[in-house]
Protein backbone atom coordinates (compact mmCIF):
# COMPACT_ATOMS: atom_id res chain seq x y z
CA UNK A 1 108.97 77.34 177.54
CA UNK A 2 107.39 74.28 177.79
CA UNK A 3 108.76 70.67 178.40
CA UNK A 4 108.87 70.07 174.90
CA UNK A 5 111.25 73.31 174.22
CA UNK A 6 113.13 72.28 177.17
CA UNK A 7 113.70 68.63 175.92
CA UNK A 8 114.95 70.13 173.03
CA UNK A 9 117.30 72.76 174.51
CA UNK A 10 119.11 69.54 176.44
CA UNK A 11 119.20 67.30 173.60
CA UNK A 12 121.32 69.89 171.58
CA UNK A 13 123.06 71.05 174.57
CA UNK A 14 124.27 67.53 174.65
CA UNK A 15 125.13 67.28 170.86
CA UNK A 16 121.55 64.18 170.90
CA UNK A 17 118.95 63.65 168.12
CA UNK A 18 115.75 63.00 169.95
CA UNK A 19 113.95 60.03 170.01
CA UNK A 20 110.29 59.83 169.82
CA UNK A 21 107.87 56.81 170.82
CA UNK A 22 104.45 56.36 170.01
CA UNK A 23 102.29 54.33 172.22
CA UNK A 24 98.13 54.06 172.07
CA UNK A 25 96.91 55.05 175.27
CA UNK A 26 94.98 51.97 176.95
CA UNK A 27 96.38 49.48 174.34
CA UNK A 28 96.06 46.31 174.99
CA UNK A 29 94.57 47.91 178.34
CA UNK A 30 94.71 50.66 180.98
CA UNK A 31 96.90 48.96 183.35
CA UNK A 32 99.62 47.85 181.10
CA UNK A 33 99.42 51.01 179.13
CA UNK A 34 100.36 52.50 182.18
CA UNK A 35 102.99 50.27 182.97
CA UNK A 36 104.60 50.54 179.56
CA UNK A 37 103.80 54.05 179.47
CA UNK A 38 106.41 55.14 182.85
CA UNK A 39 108.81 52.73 181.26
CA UNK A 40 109.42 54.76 177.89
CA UNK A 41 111.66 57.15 179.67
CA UNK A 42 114.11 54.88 181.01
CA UNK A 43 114.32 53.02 177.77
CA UNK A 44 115.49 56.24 176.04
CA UNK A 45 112.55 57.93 175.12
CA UNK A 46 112.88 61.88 174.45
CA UNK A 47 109.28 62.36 174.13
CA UNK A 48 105.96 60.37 174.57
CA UNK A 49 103.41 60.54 172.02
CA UNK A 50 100.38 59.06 173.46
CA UNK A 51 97.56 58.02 170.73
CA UNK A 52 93.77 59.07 171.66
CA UNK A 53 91.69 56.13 170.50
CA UNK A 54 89.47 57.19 167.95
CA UNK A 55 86.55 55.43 165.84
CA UNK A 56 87.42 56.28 162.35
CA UNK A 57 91.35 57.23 162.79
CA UNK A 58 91.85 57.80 158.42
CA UNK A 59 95.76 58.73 158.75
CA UNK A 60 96.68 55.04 160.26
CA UNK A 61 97.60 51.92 158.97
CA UNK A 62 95.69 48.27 160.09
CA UNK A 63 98.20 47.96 163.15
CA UNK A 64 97.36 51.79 164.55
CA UNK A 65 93.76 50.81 163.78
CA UNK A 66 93.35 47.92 165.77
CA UNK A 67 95.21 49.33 168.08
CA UNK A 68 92.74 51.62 169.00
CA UNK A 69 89.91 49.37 168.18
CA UNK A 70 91.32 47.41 171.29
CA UNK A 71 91.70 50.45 173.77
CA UNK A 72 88.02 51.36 172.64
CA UNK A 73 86.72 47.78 173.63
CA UNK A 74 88.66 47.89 176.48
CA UNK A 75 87.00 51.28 177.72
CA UNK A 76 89.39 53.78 176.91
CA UNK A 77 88.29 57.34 176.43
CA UNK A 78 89.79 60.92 176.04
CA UNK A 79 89.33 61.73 179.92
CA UNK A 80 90.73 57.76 180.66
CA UNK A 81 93.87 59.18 178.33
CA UNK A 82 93.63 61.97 180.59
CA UNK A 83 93.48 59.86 183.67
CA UNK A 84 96.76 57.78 182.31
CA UNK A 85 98.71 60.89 181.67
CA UNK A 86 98.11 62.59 185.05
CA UNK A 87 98.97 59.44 186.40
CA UNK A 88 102.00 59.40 184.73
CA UNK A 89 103.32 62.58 185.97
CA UNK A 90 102.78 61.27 189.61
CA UNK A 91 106.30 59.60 188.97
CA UNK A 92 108.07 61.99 185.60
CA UNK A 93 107.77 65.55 185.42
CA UNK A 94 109.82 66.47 182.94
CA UNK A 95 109.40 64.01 180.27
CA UNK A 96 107.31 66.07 177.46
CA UNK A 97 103.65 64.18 176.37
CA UNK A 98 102.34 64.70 173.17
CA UNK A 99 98.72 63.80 172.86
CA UNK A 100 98.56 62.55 168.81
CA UNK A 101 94.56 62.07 167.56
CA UNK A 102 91.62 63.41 165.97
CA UNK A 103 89.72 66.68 166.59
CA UNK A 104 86.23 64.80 166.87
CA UNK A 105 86.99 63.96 170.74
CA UNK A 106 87.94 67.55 171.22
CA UNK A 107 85.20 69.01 169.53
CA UNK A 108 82.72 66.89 171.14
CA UNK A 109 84.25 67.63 174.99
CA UNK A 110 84.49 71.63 174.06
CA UNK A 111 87.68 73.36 173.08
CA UNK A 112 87.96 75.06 176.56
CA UNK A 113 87.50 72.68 178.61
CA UNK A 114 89.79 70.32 176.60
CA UNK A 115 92.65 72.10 176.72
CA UNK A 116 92.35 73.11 181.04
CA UNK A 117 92.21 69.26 181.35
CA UNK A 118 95.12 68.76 179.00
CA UNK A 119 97.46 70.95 180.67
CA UNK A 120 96.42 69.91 184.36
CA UNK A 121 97.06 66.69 183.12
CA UNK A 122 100.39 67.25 182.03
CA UNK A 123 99.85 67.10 178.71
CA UNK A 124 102.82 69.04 176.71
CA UNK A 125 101.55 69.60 173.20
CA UNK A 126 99.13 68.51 170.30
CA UNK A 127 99.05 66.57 166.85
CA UNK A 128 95.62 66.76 165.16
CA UNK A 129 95.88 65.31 162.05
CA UNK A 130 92.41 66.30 160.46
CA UNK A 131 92.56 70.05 161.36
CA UNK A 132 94.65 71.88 158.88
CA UNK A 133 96.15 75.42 159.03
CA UNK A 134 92.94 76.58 157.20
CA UNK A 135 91.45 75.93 160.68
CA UNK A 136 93.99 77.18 163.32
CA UNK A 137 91.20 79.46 164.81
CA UNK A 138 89.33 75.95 166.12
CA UNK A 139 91.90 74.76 168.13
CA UNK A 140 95.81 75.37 167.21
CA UNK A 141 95.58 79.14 167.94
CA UNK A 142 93.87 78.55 171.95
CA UNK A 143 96.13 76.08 172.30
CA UNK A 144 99.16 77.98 171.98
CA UNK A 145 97.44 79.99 174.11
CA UNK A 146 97.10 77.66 177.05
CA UNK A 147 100.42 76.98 176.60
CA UNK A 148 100.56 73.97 174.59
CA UNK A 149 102.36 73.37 171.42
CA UNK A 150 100.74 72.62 168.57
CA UNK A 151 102.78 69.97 166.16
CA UNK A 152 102.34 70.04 162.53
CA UNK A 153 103.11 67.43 159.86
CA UNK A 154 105.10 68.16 156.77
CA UNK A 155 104.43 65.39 153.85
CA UNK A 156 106.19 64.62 150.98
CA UNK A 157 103.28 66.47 149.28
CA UNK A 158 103.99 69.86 151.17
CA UNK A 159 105.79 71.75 148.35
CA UNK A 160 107.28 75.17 148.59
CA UNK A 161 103.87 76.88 148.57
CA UNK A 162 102.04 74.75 150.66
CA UNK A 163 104.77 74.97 153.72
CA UNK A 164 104.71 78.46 154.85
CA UNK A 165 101.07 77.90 155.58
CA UNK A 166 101.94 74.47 157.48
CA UNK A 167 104.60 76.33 159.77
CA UNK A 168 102.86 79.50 160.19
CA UNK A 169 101.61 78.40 163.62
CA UNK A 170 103.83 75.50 164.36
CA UNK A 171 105.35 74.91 167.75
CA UNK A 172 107.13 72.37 169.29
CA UNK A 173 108.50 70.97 166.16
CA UNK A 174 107.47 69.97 162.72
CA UNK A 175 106.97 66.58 161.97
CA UNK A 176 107.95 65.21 158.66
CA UNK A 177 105.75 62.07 157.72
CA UNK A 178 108.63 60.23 155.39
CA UNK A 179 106.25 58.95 153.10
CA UNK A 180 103.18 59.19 151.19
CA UNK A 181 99.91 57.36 152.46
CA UNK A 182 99.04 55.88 156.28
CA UNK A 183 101.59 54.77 159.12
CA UNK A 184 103.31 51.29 158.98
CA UNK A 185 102.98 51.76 155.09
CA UNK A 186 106.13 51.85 153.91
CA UNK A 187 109.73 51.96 155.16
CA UNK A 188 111.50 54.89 154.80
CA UNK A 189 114.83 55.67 153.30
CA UNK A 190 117.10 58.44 154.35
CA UNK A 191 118.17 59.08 151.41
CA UNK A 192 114.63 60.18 150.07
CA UNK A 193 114.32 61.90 153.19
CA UNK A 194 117.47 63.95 153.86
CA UNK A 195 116.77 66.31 151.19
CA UNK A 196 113.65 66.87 152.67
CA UNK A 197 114.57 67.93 155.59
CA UNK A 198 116.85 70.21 154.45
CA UNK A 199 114.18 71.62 152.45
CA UNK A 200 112.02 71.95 155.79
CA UNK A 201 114.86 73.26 157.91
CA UNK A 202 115.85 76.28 155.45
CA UNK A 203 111.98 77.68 156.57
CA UNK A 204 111.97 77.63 160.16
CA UNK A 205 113.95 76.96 163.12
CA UNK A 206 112.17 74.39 164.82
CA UNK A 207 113.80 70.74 165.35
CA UNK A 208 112.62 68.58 162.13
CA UNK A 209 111.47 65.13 164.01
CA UNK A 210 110.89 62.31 161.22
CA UNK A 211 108.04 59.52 161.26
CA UNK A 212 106.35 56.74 159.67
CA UNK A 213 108.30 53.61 157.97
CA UNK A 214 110.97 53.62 160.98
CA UNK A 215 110.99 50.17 162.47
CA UNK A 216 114.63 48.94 163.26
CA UNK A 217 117.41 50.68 165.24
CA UNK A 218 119.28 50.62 161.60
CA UNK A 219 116.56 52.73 160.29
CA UNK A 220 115.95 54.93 163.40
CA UNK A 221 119.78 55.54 163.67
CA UNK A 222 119.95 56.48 159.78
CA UNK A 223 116.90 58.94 160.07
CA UNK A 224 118.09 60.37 163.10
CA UNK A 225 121.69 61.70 161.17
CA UNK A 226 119.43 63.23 158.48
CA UNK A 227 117.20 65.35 160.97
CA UNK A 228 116.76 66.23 164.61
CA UNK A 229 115.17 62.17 165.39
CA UNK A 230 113.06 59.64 164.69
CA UNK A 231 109.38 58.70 165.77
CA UNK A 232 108.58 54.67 166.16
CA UNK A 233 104.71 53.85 166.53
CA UNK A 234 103.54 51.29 164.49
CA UNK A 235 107.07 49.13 164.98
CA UNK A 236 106.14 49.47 169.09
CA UNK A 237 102.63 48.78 168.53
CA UNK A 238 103.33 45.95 166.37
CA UNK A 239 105.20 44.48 169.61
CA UNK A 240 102.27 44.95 172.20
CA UNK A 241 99.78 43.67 169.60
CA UNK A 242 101.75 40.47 169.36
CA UNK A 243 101.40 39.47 173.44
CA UNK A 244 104.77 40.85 174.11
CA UNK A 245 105.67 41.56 178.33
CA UNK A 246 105.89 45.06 179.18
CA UNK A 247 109.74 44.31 180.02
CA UNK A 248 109.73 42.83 176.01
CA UNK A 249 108.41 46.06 174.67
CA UNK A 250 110.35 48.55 176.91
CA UNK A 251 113.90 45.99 175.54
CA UNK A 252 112.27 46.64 172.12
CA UNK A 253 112.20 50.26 172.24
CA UNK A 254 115.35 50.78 174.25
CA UNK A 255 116.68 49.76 170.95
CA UNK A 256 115.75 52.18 168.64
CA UNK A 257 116.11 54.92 170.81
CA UNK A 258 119.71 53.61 171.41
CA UNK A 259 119.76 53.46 167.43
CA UNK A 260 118.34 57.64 167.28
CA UNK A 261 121.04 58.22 169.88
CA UNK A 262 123.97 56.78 167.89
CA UNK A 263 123.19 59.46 164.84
């Protein structure tokens, strides 16, 4: 079982939707990164996903963009993301880390060794957004393996055909992007994305977490009653872009996870 599972286990124990942040690792820099980084879990955060800056990231919007055009120029790099991980389990244990990027970085460090340095590092699972199902042998398949979940995204595009291939190998949980096209697009609507959901949920067993278009604790709280919780990046990102303290941010996301946690 890994943290992830566990989280999971406690949140329905507890009768909780989870709530999901999304933070790029060594945005604006390292240091405050960090900092903001060991807040998340006292402002409410179920699980961390932590971005790995990436040159050409084709699934984000502007603000996820520059985001990591900033880490980049300030000298982050997949073993720096390592670095800031490991040093976040110096202080949290249990809190599950999802590293969220592109397989280029992996590909270019070796699969292998990529996924021993993940796991010493604490990391708890995996969402590659360019490697489809067509290629679990590359990386989804030895990372199960190593004992890391690998986390899938379900569009609005995956139709009844298309999502017994997507969940095939899916661990963790699935991830339901709520709309069509690149994060911080659109906003989503529960009512477009209950159904959905429901539609997912009927095919496997694993928690349906929803993401994309989720930037107010209104709109977290609303997704959150239509599936398992709610993922904020771009809202958070948004927030650290703009100058905001680390104590700003943190008070920022405190409220949406307060909003998942009302559902």
């Amino acid at each position: 079982m890994t943290r992830i599972d566990a989280k999971f286990a406690e949140l329905k124990a507890a009768n909780k939707k989870a709530f999901v942040s999304y933070i790029m690792a060594g945005d604006p820099d390292y240091e405050t990164s960090l900092d903001i980084v060991r807040g998340l879990p006292a402002a409410g955060v179920d699980i961390i996903e932590l971005g790995l800056p990436f040159t050409d990231p084709m699934a984000d919007g502007p603000t996820i963009q520059l985001a990591g055009q900033r880490a980049l120029e300030a000298g982050m790099t997949l073993q720096r993301t390592l670095d800031l991980a490991t040093a976040f389990r110096e202080q949290d244990d249990t809190t599950p880390i999802v590293l969220m990027g592109y397989y280029n970085p992996i590909y270019s460090r070796g699969v292998d060794k990529f996924l021993t340095d993940a796991k010493v590092a604490g990391i708890d699972g995996l969402i590659i957004v360019d490697l489809p199902p067509e290629e679990d042998s590359e990386l989804c398949i030895p990372a199960q393996k190593a004992g890391l979940n690998f986390i899938r995204l379900a569009t609005p595009t995956t139709d009844d055909k298309r999502l017994p291939k997507v969940l095939q190998n899916t661990s963790g949980f699935v991830y339901y992007v709520s709309i069509t096209g690149i994060t911080g697009a659109a906003a989503a609507e529960a009512v477009d994305v209950g159904p959905e959901v429901a539609r997912i949920k009927a095919k496997t067993d694993l928690p349906v977490i929803v993401g994309f278009g989720i930037r107010t604790p209104e709109t977290s709280e609303a997704i959150a009653k239509v599936a398992d919780g709610a993922v904020v990046g771009s809202a958070i990102v948004s927030e650290i872009a703009a100058g905001k303290s680390v104590a700003e941010v943190l008070a920022f996301v405190k409220s949406l996870a307060d909003g998942a946690h009302r559902a």
